[in-house]
Protein backbone atom coordinates (compact mmCIF):
# COMPACT_ATOMS: atom_id res chain seq x y z
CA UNK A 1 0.00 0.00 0.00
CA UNK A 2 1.38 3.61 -0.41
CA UNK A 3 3.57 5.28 2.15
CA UNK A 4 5.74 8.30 2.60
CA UNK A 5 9.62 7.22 3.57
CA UNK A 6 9.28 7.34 7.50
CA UNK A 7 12.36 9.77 8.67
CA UNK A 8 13.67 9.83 12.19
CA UNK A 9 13.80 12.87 14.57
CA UNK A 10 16.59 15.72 14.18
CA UNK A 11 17.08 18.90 13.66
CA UNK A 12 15.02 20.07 10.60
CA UNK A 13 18.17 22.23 9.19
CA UNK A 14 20.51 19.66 9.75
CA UNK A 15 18.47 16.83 7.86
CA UNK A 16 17.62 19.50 4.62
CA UNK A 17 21.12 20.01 4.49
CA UNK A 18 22.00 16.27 4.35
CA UNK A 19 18.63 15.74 1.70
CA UNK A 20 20.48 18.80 -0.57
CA UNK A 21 24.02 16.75 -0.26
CA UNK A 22 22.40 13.97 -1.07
CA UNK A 23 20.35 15.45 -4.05
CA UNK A 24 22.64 17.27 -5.64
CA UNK A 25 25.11 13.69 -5.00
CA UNK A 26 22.66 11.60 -6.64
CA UNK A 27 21.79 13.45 -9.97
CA UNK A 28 25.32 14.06 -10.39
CA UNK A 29 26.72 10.86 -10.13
CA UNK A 30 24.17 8.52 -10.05
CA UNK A 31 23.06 6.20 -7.23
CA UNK A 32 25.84 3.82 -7.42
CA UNK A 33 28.79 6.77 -7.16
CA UNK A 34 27.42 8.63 -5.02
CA UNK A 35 28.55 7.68 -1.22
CA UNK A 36 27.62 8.48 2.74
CA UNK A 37 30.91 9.87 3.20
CA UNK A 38 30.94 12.10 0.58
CA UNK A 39 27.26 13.42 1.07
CA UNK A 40 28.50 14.08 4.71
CA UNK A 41 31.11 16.05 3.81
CA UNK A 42 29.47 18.32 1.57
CA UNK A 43 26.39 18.37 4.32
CA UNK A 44 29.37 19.22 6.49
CA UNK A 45 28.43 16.73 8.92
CA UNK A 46 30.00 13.16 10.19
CA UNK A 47 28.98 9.87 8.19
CA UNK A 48 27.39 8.24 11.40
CA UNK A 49 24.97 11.42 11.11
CA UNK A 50 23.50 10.32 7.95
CA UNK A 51 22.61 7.06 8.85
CA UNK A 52 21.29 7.86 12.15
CA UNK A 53 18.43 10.19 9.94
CA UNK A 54 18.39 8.04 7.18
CA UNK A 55 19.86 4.72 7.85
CA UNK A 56 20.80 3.18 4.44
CA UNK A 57 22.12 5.12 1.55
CA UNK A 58 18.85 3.72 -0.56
CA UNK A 59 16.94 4.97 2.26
CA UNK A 60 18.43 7.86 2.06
CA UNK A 61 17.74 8.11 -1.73
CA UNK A 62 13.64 7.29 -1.08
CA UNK A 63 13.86 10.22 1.35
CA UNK A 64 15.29 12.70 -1.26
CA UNK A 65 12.40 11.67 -3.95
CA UNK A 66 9.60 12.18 -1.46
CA UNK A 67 7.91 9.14 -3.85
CA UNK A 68 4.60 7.80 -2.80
CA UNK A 69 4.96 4.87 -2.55
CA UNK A 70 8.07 2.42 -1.54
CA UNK A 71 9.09 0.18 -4.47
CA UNK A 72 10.45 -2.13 -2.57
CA UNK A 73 7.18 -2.98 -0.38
CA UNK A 74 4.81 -2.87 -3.36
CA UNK A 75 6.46 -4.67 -6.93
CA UNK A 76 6.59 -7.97 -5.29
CA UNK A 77 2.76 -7.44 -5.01
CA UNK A 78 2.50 -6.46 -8.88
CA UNK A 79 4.97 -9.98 -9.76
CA UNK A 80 3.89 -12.50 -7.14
CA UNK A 81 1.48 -14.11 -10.12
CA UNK A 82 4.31 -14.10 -12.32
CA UNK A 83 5.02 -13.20 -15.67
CA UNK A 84 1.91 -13.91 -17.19
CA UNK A 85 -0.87 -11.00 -16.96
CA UNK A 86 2.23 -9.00 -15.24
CA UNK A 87 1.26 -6.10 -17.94
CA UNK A 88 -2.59 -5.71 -16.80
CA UNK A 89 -1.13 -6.28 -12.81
CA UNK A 90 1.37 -3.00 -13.30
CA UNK A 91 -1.10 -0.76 -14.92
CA UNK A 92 -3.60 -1.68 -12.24
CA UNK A 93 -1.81 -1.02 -9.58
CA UNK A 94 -0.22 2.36 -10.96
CA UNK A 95 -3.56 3.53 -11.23
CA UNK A 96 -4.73 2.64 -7.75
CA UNK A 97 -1.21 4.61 -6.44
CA UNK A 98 -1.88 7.32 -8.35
CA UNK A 99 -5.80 7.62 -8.31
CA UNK A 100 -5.24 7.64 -4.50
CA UNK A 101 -4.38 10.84 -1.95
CA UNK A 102 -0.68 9.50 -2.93
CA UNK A 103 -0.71 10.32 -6.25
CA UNK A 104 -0.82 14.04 -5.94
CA UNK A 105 3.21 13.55 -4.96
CA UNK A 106 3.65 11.51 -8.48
CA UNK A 107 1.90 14.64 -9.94
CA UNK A 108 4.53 16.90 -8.55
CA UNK A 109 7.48 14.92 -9.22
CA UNK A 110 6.45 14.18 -13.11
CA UNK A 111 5.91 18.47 -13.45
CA UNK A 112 9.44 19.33 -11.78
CA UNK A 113 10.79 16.71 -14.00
CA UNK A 114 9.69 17.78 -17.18
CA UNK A 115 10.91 21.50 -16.53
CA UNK A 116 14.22 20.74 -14.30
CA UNK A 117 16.87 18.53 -15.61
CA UNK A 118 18.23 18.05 -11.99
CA UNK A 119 14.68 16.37 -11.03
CA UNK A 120 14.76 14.67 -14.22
CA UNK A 121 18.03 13.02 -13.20
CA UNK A 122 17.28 12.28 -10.27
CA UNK A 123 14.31 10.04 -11.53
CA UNK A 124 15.76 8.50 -14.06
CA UNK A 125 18.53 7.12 -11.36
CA UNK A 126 15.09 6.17 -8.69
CA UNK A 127 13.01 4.57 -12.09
CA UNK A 128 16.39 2.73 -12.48
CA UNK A 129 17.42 1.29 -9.05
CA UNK A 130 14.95 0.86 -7.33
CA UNK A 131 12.37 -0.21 -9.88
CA UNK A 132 13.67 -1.59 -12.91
CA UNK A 133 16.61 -3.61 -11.37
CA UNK A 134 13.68 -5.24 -9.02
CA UNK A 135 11.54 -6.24 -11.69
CA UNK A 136 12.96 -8.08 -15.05
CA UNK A 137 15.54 -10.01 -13.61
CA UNK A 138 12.36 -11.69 -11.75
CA UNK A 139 10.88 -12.25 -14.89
CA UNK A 140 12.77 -15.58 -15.99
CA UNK A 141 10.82 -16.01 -19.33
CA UNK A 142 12.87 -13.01 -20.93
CA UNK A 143 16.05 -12.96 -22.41
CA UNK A 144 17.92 -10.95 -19.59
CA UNK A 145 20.18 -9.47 -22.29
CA UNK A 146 16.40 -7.89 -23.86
CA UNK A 147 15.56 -6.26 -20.03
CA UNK A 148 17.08 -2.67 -20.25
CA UNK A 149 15.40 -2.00 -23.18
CA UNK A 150 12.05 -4.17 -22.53
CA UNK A 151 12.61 -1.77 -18.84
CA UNK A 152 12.94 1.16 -21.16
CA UNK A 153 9.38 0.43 -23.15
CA UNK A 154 7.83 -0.22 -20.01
CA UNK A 155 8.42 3.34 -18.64
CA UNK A 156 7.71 4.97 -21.84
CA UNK A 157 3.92 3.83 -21.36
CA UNK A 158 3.64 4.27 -17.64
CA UNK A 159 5.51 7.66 -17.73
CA UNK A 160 2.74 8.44 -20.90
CA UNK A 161 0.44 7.32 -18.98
CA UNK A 162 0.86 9.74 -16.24
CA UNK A 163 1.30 12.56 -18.38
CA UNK A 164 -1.39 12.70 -19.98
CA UNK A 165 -4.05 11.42 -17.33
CA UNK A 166 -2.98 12.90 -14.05
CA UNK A 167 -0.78 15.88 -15.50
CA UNK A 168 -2.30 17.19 -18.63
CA UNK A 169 -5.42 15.55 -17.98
CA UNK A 170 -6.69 14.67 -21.46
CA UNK A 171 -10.15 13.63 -21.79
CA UNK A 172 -11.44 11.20 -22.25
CA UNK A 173 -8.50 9.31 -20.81
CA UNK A 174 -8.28 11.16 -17.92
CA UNK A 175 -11.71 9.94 -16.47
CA UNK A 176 -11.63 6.57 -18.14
CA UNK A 177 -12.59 3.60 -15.41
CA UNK A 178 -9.51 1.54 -14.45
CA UNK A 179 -10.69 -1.40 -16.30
CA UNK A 180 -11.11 0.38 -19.29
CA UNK A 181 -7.19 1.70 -18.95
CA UNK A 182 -5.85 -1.48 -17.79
CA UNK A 183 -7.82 -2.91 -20.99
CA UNK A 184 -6.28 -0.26 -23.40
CA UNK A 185 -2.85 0.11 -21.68
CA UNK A 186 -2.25 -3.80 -20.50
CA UNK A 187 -1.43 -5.84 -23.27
CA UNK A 188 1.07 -3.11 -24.47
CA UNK A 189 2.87 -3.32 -21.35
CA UNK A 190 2.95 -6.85 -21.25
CA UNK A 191 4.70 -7.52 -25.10
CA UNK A 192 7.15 -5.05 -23.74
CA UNK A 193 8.00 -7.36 -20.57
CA UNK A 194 7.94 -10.80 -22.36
CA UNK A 195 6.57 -10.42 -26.54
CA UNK A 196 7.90 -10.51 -29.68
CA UNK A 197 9.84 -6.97 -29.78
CA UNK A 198 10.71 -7.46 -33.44
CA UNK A 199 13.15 -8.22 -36.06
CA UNK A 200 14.41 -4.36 -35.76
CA UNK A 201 14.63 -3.91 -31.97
CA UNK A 202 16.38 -7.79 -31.64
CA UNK A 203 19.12 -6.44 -34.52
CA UNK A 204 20.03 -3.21 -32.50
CA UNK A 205 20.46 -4.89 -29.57
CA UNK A 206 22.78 -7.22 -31.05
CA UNK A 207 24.94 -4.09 -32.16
């Protein structure tokens, strides 16, 4: 179910100061680079600090993207029945996230991306660690050397998807019932995660 990242006690200056290290840390170099010990230096504060607000350095990251929900508690949920039907599960739950009090933080995060590169970084590296890398390698029906760009299709239709019914609001999408989206929208996503992606797309990912 949605949730905000829980954050400990502190003082409220010195915890913004460790989220801007941190931000600035993570669009720059990407989640993997980036480090405790060098977002505590630039907060200007000791390592043990940070993980006594934050604990983990994923943590850490969730905290900086203020995202509704927590990837980690709610994709298992969306794969338990496997890959089969995994297409209709995803764009079912997104809309129940983001048809829900929760989704008014997607909302916000999809507008600063689109007009701030920093957010958009910053996204790209969340969408990337601690979504995609959970999901495909799950999927065991797919050729794992196919997943980046099968994870790349994927977000084209759920980022479209969130465009254009919760940020621009085009009608009559943007009122459709869920079952009519997850109709519409579900089989797409699902020959992204384990169809046929074509002669074409198999040759340039060969190359």
């Amino acid at each position: 179910m949605a949730r905000r990242t829980g954050r400990r006690p502190g003082n409220p200056d010195t915890r913004e100061s460790i989220l801007g290290a941190a931000r600035e840390a993570f669009a720059e170099r990407g989640f993997e680079s980036a480090s405790i010990r060098g977002i505590a230096t630039s907060a200007g504060v000791d390592p043990a600090l940070v993980h006594h607000y934050f604990g983990t350095k994923e943590q850490l990251f969730k905290a900086c993207m203020n995202f509704p929900i927590d990837p980690a508690e709610v994709l298992p949920q969306v794969l338990s029945g496997g890959p089969d039907e995994v297409g209709e599960r995803l764009v079912r739950f997104f809309l129940r996230i983001w048809d829900s009090p929760a989704g008014a933080a997607g909302v916000a995060l999809m507008r600063s991306a689109v007009s701030n590169d920093w957010t958009a970084r910053l996204l790209r590296e969340f969408v990337t660690t601690q979504m995609i890398r959970h999901v495909l390698p799950s999927l065991t029906t797919i050729d794992q050397a196919d997943a980046p760009l099968r994870a790349s299709l994927v977000a084209t239709q759920m980022a479209g998807l969130a465009m254009v019914r919760y940020v621009l609001k085009l009608e009559p999408l943007a009122s459709a019932p869920h079952e009519v989206v997850v109709a519409a929208i579900g089989p797409n996503v699902q020959r992204y995660v384990t169809g046929d992606l074509g002669a074409a797309a198999a040759a340039a990912q060969r190359e």
